[in-house]
N, C-alpha and C. Protein backbone atom coordinates (compact mmCIF):
# COMPACT_ATOMS: atom_id res chain seq x y z
N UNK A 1 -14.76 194.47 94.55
CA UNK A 1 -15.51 193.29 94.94
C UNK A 1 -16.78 193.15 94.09
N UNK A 2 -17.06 194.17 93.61
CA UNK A 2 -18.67 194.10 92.31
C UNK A 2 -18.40 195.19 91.28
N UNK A 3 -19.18 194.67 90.64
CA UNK A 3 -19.01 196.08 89.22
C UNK A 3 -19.94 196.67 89.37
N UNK A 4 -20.08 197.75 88.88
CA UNK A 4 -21.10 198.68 88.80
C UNK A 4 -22.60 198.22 88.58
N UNK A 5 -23.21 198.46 90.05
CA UNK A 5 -24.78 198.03 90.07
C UNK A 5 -24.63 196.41 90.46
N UNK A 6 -23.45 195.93 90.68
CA UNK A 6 -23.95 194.64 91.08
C UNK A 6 -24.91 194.63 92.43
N UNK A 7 -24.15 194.90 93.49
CA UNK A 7 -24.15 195.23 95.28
C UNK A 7 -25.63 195.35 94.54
N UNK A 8 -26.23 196.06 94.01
CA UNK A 8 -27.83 196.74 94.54
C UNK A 8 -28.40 195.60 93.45
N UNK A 9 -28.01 195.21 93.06
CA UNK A 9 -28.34 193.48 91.89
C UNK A 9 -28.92 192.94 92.91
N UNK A 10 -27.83 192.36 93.71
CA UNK A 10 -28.05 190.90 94.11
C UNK A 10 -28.33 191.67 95.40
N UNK A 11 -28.56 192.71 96.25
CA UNK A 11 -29.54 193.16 97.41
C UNK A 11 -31.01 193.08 96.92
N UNK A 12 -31.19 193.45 95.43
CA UNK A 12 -32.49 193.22 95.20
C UNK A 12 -33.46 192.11 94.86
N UNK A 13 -32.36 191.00 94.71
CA UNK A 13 -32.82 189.53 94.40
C UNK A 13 -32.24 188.75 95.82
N UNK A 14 -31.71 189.26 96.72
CA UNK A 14 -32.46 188.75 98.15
C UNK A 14 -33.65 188.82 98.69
N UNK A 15 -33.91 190.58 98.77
CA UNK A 15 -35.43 190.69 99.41
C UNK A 15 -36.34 189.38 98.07
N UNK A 16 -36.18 189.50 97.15
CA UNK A 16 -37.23 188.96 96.24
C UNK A 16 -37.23 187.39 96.70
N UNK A 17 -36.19 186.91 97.03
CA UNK A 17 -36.16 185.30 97.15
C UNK A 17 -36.36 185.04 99.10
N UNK A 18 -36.45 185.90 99.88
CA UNK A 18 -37.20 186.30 101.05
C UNK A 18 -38.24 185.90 101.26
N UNK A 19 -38.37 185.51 102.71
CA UNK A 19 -40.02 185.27 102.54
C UNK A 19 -40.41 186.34 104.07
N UNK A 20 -39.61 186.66 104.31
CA UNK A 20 -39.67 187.93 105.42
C UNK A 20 -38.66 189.19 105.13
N UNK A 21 -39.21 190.47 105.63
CA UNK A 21 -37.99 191.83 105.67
C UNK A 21 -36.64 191.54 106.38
N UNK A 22 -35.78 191.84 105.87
CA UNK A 22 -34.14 191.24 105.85
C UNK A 22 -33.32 192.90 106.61
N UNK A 23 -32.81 192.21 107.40
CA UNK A 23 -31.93 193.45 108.45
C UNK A 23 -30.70 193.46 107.25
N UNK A 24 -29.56 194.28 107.99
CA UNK A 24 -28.46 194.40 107.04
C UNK A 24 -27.59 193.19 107.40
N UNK A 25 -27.79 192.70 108.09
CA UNK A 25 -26.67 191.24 108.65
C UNK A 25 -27.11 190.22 107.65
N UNK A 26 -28.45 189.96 107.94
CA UNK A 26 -29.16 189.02 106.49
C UNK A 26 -28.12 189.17 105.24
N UNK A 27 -28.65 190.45 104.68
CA UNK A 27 -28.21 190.98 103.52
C UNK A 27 -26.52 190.88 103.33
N UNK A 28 -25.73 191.03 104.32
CA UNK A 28 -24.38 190.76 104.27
C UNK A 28 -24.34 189.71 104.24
N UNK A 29 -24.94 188.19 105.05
CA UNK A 29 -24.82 186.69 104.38
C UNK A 29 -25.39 186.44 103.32
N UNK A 30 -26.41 186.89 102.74
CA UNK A 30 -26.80 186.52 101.44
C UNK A 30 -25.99 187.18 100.45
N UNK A 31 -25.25 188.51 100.62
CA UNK A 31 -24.72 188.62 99.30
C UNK A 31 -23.00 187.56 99.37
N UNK A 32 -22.44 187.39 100.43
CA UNK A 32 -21.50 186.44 100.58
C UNK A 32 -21.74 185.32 99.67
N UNK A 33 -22.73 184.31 100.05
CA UNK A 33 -23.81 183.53 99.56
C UNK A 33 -23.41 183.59 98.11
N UNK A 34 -24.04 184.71 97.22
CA UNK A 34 -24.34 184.53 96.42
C UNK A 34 -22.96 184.94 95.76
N UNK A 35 -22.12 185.71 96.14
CA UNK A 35 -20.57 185.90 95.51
C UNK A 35 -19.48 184.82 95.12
N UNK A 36 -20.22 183.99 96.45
CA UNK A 36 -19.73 182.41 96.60
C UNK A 36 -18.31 182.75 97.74
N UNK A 37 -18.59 183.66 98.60
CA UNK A 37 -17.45 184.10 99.23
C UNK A 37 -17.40 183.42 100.79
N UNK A 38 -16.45 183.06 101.62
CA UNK A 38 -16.00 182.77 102.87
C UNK A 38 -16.94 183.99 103.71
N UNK A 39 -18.30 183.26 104.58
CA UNK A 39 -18.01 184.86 105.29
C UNK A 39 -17.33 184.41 106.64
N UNK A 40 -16.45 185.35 107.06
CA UNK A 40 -15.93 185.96 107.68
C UNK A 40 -16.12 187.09 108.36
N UNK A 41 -15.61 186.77 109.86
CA UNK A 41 -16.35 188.51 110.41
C UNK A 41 -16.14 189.47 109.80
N UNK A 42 -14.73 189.77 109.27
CA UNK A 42 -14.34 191.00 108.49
C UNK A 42 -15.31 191.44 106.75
N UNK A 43 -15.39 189.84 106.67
CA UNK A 43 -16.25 189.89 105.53
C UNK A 43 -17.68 190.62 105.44
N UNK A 44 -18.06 189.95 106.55
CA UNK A 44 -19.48 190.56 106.75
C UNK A 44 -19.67 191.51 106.85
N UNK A 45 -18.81 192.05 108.02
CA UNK A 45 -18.79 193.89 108.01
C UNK A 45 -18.78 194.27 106.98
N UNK A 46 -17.83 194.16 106.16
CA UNK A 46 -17.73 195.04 104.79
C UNK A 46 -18.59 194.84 104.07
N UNK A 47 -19.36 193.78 103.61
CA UNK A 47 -20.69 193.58 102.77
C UNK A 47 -21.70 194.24 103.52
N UNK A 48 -22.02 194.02 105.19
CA UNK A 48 -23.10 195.05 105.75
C UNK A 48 -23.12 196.26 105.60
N UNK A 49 -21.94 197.08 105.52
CA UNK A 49 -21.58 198.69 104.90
C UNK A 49 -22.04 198.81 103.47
N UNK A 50 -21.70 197.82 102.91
CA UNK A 50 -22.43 198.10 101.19
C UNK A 50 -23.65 197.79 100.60
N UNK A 51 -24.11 196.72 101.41
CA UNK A 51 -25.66 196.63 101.44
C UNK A 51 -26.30 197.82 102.16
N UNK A 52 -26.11 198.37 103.02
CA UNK A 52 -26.63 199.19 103.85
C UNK A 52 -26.78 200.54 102.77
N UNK A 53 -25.57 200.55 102.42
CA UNK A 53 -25.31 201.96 100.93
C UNK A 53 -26.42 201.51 99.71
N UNK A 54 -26.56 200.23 99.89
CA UNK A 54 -27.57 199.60 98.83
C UNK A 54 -29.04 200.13 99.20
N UNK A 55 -28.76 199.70 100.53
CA UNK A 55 -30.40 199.64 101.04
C UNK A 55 -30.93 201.29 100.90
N UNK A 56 -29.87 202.70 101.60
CA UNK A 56 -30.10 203.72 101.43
C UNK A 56 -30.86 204.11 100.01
N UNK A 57 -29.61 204.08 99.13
CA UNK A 57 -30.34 204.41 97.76
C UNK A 57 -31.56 203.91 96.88
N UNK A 58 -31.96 202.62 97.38
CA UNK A 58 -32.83 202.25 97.15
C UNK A 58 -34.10 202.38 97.83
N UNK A 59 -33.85 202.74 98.97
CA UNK A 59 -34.96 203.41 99.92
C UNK A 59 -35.27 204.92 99.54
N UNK A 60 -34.60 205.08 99.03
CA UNK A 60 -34.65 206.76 98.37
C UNK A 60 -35.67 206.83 97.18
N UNK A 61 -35.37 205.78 96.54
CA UNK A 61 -36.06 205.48 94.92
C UNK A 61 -37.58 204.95 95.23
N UNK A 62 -37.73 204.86 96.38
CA UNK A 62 -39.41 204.08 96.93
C UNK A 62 -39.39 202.72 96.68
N UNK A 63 -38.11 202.09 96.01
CA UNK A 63 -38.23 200.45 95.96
C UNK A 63 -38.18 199.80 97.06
N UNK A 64 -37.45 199.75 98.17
CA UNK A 64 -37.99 199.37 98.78
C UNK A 64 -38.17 200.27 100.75
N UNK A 65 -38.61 199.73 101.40
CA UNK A 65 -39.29 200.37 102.94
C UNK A 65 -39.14 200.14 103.73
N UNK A 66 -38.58 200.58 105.36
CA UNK A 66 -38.29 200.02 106.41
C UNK A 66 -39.60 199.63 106.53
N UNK A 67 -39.33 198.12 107.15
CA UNK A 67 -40.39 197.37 108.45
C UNK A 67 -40.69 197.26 109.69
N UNK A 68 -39.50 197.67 110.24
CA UNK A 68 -39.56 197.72 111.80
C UNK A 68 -38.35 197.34 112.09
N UNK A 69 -38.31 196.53 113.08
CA UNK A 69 -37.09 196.61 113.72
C UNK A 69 -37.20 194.62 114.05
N UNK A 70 -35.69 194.26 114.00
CA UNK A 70 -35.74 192.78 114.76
C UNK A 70 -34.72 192.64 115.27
N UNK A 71 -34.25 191.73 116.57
CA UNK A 71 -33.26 191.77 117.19
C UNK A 71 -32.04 193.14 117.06
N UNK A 72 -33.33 194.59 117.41
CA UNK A 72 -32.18 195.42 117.35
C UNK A 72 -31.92 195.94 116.24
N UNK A 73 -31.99 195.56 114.73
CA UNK A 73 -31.90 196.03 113.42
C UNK A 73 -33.33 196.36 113.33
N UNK A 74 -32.83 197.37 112.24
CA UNK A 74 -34.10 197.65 111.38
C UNK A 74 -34.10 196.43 109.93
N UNK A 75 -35.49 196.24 109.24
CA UNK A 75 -35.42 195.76 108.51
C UNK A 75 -36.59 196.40 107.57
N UNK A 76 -35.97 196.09 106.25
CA UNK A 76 -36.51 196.33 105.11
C UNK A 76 -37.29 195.81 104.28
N UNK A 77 -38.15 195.32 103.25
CA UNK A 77 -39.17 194.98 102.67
C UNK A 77 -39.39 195.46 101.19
N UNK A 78 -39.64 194.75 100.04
CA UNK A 78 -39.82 195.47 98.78
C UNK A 78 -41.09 196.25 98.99
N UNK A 79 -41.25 197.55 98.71
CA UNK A 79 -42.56 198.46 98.73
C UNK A 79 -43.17 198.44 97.64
């Protein structure tokens, strides 16, 4: 579904085009969005699992930082 480094591409040019910290549900419609893909429940799940793998490793690297929490998710923020 992406080539290498896309998924953490276009997770990182969501938060940037954001104007608030983005849960992983966000992040699963925006990368749909931007794939140009149907979302779909099944869809979403599977993009929320790979953004989420996005969000990890990149939370690792100090790019970006949990914010807190909204409806239940945590959400993230460029640091």
């Amino acid at each position: 579904m992406f080539r290498q480094g896309e998924c953490q591409r276009l997770v990182l040019e969501s938060f940037r085009d954001a104007p608030q910290p983005l849960s992983a549900a966000h992040l699963a419609e925006a990368l749909a969005e931007r794939k140009g893909l149907e979302a779909t429940p099944a869809l979403i799940e599977q993009l929320r699992k790979r953004a989420l793998g996005a969000v990890r490793r990149l939370t690792g690297k100090g790019v970006i930082a949990a914010a807190g929490t909204a409806a239940g998710e945590t959400t993230w923020h460029v640091a």
